[in-house]
PDB file of N, CA and C in Angstrom:
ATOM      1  N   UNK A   1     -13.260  26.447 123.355  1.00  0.00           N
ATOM      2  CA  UNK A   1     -13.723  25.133 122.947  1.00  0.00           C
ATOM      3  C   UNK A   1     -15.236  25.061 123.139  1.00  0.00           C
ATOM      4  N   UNK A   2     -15.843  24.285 122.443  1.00  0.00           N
ATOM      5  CA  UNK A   2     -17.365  24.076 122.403  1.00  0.00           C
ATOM      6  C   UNK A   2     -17.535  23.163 123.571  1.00  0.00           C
ATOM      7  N   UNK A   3     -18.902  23.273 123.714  1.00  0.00           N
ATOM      8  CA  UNK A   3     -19.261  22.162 124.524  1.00  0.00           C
ATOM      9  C   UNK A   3     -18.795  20.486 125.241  1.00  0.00           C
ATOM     10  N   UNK A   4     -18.140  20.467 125.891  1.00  0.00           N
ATOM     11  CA  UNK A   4     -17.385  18.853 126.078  1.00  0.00           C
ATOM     12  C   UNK A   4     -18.465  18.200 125.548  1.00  0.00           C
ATOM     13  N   UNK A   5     -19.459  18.141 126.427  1.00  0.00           N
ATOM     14  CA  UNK A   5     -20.347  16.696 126.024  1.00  0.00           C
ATOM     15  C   UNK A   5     -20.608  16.602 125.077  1.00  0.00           C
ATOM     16  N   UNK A   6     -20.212  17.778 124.003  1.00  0.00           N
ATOM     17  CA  UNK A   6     -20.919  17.829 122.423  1.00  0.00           C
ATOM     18  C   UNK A   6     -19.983  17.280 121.760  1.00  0.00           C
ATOM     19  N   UNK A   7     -18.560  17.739 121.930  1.00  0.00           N
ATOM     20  CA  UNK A   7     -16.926  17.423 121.386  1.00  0.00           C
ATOM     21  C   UNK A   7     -17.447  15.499 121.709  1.00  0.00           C
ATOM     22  N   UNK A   8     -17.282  15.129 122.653  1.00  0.00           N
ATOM     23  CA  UNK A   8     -17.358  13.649 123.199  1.00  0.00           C
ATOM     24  C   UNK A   8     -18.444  12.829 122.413  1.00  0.00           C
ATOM     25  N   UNK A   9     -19.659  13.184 122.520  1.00  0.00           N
ATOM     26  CA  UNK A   9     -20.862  12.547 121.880  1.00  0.00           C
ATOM     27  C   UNK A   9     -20.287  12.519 120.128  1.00  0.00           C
ATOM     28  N   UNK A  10     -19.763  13.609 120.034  1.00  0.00           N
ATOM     29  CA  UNK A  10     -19.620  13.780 118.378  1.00  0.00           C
ATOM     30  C   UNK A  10     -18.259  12.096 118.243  1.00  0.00           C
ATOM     31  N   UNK A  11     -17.462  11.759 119.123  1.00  0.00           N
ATOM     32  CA  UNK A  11     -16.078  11.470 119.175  1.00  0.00           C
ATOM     33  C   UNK A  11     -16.572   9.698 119.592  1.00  0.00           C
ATOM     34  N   UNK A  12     -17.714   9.485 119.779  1.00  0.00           N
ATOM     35  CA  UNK A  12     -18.307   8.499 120.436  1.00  0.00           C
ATOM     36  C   UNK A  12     -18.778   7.606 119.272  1.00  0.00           C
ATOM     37  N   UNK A  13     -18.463   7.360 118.057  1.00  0.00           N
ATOM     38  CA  UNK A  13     -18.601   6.946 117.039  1.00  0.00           C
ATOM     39  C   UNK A  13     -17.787   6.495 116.338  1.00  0.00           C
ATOM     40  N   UNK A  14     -17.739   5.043 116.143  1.00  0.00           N
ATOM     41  CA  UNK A  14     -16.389   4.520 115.094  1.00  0.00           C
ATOM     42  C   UNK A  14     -16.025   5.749 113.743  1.00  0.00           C
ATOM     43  N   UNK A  15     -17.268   5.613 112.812  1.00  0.00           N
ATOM     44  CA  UNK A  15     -17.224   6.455 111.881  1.00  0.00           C
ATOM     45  C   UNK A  15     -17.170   7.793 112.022  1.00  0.00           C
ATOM     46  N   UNK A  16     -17.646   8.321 112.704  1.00  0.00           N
ATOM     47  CA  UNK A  16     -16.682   9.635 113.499  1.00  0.00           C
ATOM     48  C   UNK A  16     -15.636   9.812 113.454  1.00  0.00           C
ATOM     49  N   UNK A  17     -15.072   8.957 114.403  1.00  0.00           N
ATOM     50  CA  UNK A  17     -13.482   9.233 114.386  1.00  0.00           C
ATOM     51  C   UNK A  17     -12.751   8.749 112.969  1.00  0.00           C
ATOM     52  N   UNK A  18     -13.708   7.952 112.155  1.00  0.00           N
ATOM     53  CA  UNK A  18     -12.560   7.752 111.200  1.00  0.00           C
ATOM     54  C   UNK A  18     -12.386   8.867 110.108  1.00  0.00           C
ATOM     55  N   UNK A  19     -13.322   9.676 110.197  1.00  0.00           N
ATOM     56  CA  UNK A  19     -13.789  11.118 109.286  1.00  0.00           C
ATOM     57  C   UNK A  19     -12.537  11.630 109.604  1.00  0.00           C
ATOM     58  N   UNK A  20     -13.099  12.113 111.096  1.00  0.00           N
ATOM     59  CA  UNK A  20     -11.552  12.786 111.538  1.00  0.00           C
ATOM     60  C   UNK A  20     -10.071  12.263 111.604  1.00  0.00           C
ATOM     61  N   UNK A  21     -10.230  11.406 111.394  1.00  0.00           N
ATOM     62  CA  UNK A  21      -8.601  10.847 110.912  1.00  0.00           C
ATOM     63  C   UNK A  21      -8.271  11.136 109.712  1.00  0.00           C
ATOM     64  N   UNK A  22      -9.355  10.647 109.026  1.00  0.00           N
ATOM     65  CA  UNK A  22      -9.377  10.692 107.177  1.00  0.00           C
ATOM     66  C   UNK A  22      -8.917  12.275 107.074  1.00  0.00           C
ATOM     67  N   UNK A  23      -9.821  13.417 107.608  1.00  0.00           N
ATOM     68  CA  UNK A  23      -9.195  14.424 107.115  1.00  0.00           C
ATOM     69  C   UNK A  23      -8.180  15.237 108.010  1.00  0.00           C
ATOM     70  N   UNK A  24      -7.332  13.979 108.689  1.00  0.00           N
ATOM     71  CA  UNK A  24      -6.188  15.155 109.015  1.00  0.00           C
ATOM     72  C   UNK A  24      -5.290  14.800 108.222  1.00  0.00           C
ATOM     73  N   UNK A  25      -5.140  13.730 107.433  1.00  0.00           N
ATOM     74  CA  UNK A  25      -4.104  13.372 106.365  1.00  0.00           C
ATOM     75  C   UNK A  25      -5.066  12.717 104.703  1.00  0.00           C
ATOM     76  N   UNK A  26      -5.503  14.430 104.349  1.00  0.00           N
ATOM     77  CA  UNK A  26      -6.643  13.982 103.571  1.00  0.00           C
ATOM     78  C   UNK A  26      -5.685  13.285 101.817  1.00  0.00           C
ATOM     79  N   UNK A  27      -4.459  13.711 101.733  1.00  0.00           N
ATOM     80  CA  UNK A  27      -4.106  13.262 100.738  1.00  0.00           C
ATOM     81  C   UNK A  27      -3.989  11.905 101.165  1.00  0.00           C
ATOM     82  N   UNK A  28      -3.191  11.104 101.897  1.00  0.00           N
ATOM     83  CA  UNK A  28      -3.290   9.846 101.892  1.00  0.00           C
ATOM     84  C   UNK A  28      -4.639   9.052 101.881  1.00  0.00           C
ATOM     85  N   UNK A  29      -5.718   9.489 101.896  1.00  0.00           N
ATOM     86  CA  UNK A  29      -6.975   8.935 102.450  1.00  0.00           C
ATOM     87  C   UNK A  29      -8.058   9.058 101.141  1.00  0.00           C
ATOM     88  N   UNK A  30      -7.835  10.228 100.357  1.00  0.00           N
ATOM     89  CA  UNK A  30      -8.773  10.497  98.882  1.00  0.00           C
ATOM     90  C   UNK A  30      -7.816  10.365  98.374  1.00  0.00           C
ATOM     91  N   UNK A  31      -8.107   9.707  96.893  1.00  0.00           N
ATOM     92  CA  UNK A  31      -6.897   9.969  96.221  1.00  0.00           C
ATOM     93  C   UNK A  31      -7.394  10.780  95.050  1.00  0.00           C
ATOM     94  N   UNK A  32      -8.767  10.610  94.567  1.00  0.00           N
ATOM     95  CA  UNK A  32      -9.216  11.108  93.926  1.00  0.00           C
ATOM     96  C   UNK A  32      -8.975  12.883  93.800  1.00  0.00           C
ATOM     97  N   UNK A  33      -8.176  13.177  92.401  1.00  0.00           N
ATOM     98  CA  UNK A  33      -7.734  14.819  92.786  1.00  0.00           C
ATOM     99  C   UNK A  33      -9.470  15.648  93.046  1.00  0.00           C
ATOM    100  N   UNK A  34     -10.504  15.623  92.038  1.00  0.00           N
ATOM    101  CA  UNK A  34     -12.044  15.858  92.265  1.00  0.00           C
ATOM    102  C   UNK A  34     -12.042  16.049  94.438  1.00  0.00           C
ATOM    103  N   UNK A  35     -11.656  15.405  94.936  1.00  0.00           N
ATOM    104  CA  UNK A  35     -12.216  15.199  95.815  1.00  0.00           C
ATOM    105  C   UNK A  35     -11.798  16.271  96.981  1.00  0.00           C
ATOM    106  N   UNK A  36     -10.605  17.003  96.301  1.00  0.00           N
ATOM    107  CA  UNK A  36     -10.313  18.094  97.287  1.00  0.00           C
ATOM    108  C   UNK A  36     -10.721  19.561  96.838  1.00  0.00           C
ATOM    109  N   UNK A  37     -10.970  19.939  97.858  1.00  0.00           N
ATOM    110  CA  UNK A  37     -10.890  21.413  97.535  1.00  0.00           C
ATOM    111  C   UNK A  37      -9.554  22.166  96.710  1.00  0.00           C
ATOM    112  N   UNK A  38      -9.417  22.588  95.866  1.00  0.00           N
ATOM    113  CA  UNK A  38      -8.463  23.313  95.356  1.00  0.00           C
ATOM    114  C   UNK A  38      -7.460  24.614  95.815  1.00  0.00           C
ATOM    115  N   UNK A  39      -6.717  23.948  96.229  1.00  0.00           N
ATOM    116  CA  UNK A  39      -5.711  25.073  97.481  1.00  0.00           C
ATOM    117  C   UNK A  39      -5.691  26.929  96.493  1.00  0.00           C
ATOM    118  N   UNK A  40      -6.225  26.761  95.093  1.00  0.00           N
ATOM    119  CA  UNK A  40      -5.849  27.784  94.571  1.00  0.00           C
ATOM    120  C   UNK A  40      -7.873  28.304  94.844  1.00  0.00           C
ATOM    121  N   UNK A  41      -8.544  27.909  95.518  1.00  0.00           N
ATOM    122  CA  UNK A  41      -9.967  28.351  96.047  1.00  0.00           C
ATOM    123  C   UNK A  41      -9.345  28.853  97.155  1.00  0.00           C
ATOM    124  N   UNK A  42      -8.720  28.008  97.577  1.00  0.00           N
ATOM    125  CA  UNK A  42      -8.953  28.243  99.229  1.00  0.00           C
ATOM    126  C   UNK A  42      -7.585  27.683  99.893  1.00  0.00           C
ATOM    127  N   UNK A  43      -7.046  28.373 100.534  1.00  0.00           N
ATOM    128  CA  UNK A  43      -5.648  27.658 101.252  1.00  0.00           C
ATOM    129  C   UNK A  43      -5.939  26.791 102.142  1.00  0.00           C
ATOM    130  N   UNK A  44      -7.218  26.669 102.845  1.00  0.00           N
ATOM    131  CA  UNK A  44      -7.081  26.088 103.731  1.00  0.00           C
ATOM    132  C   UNK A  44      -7.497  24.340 103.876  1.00  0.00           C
ATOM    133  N   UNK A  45      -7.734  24.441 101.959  1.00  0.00           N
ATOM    134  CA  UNK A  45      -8.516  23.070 101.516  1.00  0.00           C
ATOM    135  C   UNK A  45      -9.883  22.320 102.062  1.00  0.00           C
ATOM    136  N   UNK A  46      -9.903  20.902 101.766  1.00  0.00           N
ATOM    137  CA  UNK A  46     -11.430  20.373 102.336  1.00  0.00           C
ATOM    138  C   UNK A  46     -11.393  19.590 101.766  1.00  0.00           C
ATOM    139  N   UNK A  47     -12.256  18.566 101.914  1.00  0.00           N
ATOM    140  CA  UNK A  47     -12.477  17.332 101.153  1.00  0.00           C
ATOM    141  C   UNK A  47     -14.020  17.338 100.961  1.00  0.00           C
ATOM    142  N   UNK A  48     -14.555  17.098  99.566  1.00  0.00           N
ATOM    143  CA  UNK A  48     -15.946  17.066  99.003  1.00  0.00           C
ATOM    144  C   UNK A  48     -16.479  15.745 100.076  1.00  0.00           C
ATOM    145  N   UNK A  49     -18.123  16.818 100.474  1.00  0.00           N
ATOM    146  CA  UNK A  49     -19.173  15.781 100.885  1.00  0.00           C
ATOM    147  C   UNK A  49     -19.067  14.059 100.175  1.00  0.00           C
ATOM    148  N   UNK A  50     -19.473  14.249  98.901  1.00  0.00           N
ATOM    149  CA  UNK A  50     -19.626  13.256  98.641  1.00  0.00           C
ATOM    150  C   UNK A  50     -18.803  12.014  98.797  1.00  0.00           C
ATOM    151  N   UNK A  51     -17.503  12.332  98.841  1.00  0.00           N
ATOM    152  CA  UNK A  51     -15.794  11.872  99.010  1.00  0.00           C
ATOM    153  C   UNK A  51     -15.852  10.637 100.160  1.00  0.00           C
ATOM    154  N   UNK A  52     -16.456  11.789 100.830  1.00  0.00           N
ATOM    155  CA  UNK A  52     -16.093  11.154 102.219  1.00  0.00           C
ATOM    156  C   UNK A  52     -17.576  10.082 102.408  1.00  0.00           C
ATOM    157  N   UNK A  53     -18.970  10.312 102.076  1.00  0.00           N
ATOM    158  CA  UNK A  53     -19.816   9.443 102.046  1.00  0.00           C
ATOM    159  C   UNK A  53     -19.367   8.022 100.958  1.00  0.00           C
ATOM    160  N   UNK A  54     -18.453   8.147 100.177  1.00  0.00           N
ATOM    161  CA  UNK A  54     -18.203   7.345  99.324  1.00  0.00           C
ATOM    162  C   UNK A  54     -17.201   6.102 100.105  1.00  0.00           C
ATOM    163  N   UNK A  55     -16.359   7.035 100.566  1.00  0.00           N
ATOM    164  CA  UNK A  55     -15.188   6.640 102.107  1.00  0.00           C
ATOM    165  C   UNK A  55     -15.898   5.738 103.094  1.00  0.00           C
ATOM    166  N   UNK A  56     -16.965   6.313 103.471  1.00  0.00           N
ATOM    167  CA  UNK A  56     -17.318   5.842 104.658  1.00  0.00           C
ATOM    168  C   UNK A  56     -18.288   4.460 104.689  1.00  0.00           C
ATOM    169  N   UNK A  57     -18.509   4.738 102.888  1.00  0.00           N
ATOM    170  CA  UNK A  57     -19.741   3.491 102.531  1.00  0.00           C
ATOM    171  C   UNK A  57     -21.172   3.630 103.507  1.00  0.00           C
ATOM    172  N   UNK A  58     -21.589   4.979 103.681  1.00  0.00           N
ATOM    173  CA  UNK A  58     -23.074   5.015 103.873  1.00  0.00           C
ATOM    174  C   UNK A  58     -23.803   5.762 103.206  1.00  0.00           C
ATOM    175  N   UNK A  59     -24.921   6.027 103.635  1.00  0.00           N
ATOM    176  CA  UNK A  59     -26.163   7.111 103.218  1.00  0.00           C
ATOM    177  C   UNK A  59     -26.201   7.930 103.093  1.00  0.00           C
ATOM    178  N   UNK A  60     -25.984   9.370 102.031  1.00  0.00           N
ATOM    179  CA  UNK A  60     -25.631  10.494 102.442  1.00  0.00           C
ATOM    180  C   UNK A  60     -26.502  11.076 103.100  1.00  0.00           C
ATOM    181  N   UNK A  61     -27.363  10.906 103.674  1.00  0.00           N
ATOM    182  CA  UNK A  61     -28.101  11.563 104.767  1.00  0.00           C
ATOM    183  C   UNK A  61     -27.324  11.237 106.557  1.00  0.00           C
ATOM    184  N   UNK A  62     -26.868  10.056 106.041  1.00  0.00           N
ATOM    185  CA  UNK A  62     -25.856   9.905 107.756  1.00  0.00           C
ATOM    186  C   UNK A  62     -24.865  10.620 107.641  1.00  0.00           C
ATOM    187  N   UNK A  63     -24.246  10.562 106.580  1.00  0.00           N
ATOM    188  CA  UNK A  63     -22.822  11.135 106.584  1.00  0.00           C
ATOM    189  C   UNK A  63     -22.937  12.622 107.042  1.00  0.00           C
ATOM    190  N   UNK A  64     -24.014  13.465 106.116  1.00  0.00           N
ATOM    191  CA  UNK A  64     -24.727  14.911 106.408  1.00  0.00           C
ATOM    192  C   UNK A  64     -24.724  14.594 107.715  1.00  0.00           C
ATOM    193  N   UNK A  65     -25.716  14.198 108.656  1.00  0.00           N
ATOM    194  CA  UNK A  65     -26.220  14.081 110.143  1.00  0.00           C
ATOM    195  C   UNK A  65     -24.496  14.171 110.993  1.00  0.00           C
ATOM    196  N   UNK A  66     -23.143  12.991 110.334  1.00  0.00           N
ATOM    197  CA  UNK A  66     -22.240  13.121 110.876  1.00  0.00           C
ATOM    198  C   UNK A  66     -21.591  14.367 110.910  1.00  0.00           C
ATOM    199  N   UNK A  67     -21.306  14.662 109.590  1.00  0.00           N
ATOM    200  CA  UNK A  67     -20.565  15.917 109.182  1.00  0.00           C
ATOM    201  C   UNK A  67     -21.044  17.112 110.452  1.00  0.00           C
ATOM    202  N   UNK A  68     -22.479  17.310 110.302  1.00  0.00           N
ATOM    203  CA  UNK A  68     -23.294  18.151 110.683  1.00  0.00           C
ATOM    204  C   UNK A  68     -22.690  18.677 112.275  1.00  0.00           C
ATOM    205  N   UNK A  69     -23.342  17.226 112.871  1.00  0.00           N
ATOM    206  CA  UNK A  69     -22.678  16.775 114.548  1.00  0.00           C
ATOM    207  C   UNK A  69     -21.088  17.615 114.604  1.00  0.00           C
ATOM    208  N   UNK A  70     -20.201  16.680 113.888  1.00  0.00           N
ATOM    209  CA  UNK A  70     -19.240  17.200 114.112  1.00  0.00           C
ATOM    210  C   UNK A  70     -18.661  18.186 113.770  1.00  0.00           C
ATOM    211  N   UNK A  71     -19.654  19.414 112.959  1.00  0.00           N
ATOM    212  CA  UNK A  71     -19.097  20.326 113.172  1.00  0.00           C
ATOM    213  C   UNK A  71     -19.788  21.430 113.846  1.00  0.00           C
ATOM    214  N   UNK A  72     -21.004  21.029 114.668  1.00  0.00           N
ATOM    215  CA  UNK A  72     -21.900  21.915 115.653  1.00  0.00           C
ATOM    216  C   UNK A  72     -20.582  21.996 116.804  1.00  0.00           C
ATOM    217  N   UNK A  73     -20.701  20.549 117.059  1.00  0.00           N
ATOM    218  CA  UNK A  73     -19.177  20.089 118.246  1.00  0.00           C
ATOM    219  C   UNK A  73     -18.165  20.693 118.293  1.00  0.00           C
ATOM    220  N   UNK A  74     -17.856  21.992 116.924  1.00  0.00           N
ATOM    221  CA  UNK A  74     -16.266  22.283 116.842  1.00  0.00           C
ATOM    222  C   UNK A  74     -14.808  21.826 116.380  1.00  0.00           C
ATOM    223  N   UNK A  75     -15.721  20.272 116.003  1.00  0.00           N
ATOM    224  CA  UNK A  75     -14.096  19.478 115.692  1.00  0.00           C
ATOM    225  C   UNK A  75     -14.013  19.710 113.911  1.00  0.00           C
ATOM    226  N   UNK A  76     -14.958  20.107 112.605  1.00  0.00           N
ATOM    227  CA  UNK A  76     -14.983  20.266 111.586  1.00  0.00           C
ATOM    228  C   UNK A  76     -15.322  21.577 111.164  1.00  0.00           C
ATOM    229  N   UNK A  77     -14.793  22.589 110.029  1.00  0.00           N
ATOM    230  CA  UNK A  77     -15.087  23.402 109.108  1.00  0.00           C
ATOM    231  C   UNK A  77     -16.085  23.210 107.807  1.00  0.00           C
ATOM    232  N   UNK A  78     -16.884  23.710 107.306  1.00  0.00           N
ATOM    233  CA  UNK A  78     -17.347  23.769 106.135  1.00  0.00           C
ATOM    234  C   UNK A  78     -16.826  24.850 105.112  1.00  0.00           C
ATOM    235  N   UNK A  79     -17.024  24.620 104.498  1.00  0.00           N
ATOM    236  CA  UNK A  79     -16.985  25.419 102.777  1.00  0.00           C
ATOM    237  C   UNK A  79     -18.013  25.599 101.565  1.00  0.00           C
ATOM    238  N   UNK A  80     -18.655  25.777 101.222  1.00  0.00           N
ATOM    239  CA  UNK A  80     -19.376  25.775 100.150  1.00  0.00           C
ATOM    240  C   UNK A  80     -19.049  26.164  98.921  1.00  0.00           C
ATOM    241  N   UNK A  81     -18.549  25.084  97.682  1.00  0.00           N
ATOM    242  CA  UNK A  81     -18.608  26.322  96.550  1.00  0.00           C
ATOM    243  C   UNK A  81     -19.558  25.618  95.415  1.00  0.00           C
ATOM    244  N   UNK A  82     -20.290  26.478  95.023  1.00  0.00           N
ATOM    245  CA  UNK A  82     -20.788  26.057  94.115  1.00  0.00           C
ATOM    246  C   UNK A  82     -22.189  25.111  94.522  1.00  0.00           C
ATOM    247  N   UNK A  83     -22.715  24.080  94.099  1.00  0.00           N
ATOM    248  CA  UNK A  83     -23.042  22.709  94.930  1.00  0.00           C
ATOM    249  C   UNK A  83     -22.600  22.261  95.919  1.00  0.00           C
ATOM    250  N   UNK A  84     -21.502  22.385  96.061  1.00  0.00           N
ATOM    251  CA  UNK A  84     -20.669  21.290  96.759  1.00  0.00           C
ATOM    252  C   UNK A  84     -20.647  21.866  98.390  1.00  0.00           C
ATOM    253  N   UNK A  85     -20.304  21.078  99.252  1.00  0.00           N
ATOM    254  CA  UNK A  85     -19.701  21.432 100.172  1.00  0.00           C
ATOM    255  C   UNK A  85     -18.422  20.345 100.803  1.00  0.00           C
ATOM    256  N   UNK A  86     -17.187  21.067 101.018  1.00  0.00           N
ATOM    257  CA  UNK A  86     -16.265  21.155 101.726  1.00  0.00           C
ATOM    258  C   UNK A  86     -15.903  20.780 102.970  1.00  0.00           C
ATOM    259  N   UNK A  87     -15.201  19.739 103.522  1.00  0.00           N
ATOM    260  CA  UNK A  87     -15.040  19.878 105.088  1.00  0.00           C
ATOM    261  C   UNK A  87     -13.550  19.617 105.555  1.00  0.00           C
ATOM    262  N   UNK A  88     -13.298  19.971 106.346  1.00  0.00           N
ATOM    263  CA  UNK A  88     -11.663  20.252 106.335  1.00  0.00           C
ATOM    264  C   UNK A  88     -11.617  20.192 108.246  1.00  0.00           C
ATOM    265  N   UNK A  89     -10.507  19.500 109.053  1.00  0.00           N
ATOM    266  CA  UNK A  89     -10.600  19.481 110.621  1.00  0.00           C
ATOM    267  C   UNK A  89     -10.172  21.171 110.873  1.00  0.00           C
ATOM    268  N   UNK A  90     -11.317  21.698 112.288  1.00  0.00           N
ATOM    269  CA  UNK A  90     -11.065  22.581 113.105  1.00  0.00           C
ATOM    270  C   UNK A  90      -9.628  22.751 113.825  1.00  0.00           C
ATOM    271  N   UNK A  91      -8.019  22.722 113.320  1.00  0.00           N
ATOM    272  CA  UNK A  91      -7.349  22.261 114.025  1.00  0.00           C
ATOM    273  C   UNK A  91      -7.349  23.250 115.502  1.00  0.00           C
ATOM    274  N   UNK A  92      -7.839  24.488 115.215  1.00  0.00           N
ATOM    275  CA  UNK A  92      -7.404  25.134 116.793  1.00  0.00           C
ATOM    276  C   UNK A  92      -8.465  24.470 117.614  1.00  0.00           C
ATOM    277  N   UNK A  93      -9.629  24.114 117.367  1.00  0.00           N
ATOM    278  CA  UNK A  93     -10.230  23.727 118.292  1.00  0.00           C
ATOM    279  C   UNK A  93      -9.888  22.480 118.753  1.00  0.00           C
ATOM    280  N   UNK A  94      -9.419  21.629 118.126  1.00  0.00           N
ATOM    281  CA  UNK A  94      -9.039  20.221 118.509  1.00  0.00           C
ATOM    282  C   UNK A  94      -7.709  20.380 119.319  1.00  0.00           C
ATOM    283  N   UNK A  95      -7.189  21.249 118.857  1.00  0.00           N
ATOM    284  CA  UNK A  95      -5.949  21.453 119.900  1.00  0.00           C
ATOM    285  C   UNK A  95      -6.452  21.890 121.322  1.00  0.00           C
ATOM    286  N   UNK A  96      -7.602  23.025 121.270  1.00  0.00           N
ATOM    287  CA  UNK A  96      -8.022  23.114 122.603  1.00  0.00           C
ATOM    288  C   UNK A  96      -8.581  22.186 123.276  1.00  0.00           C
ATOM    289  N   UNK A  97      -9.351  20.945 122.428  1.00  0.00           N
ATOM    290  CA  UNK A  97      -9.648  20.081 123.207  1.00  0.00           C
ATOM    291  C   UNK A  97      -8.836  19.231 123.962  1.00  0.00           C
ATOM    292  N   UNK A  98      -7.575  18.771 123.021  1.00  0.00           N
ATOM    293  CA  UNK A  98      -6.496  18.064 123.442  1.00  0.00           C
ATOM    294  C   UNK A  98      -5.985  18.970 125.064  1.00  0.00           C
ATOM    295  N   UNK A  99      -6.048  20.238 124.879  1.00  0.00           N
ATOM    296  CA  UNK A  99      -5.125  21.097 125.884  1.00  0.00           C
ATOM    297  C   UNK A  99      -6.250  20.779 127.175  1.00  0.00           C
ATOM    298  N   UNK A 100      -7.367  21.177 127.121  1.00  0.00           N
ATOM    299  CA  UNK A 100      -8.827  20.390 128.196  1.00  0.00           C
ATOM    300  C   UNK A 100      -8.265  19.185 128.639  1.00  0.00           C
ATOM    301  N   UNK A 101      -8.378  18.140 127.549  1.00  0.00           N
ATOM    302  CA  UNK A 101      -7.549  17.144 128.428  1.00  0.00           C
ATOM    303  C   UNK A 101      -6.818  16.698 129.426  1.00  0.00           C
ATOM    304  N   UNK A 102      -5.768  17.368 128.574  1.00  0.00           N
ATOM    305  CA  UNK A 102      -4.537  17.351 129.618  1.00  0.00           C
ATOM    306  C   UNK A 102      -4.508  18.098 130.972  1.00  0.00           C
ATOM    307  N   UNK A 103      -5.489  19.368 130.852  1.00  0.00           N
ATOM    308  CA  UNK A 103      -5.390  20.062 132.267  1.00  0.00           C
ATOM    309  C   UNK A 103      -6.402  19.747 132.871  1.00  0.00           C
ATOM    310  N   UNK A 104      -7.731  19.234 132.535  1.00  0.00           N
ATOM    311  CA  UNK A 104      -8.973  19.036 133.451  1.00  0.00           C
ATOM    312  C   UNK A 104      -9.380  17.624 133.823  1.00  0.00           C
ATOM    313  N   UNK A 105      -8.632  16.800 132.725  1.00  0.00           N
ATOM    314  CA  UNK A 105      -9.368  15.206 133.355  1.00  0.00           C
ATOM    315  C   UNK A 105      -7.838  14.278 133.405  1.00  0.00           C
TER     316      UNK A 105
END
């Protein structure tokens, strides 16, 4: 696992956490088909930058700064194809964080 205070600071944000909610159940949350990564790119999918700045109703320079954070922190993946970039949840790392949890605090 990355850094706690980095995982936490990243987690310390309404819109933060709602990213990460949004993409652990990214079909219910985009509906727009454009907005996912194409499982026949990539199995492991993602949801387009822009998607989620559209979602979140801000600036895409915050959303970047969020994205960014949370995935220095470990809790997000990137992708790039083309223009675009991709972001999809870290699940092993979030599981290790969850597992930190439970055994250290």
């Amino acid at each position: 696992m990355n850094n706690p205070i980095d995982v936490f600071k990243a987690l310390s944000n309404d819109i933060r956490l709602d990213i990460l909610k949004w993409l652990k159940d990214p079909q219910q949350h985009f509906d727009k088909p454009t907005a996912h990564l194409s499982k026949t790119i990539n199995e492991k999918g993602g949801i387009c930058v822009g998607d989620i700045q559209e979602k979140a109703n801000l600036s895409q320079s915050t959303v970047s700064q969020y994205l960014s954070m949370m995935q220095k922190a470990g809790l997000l993946e990137s992708e790039r194809h083309g223009k675009w970039t991709y972001y999809r949840r870290n699940e092993r790392n979030i599981q290790q964080l969850a597992t930190y949890l439970k055994e250290e605090l």
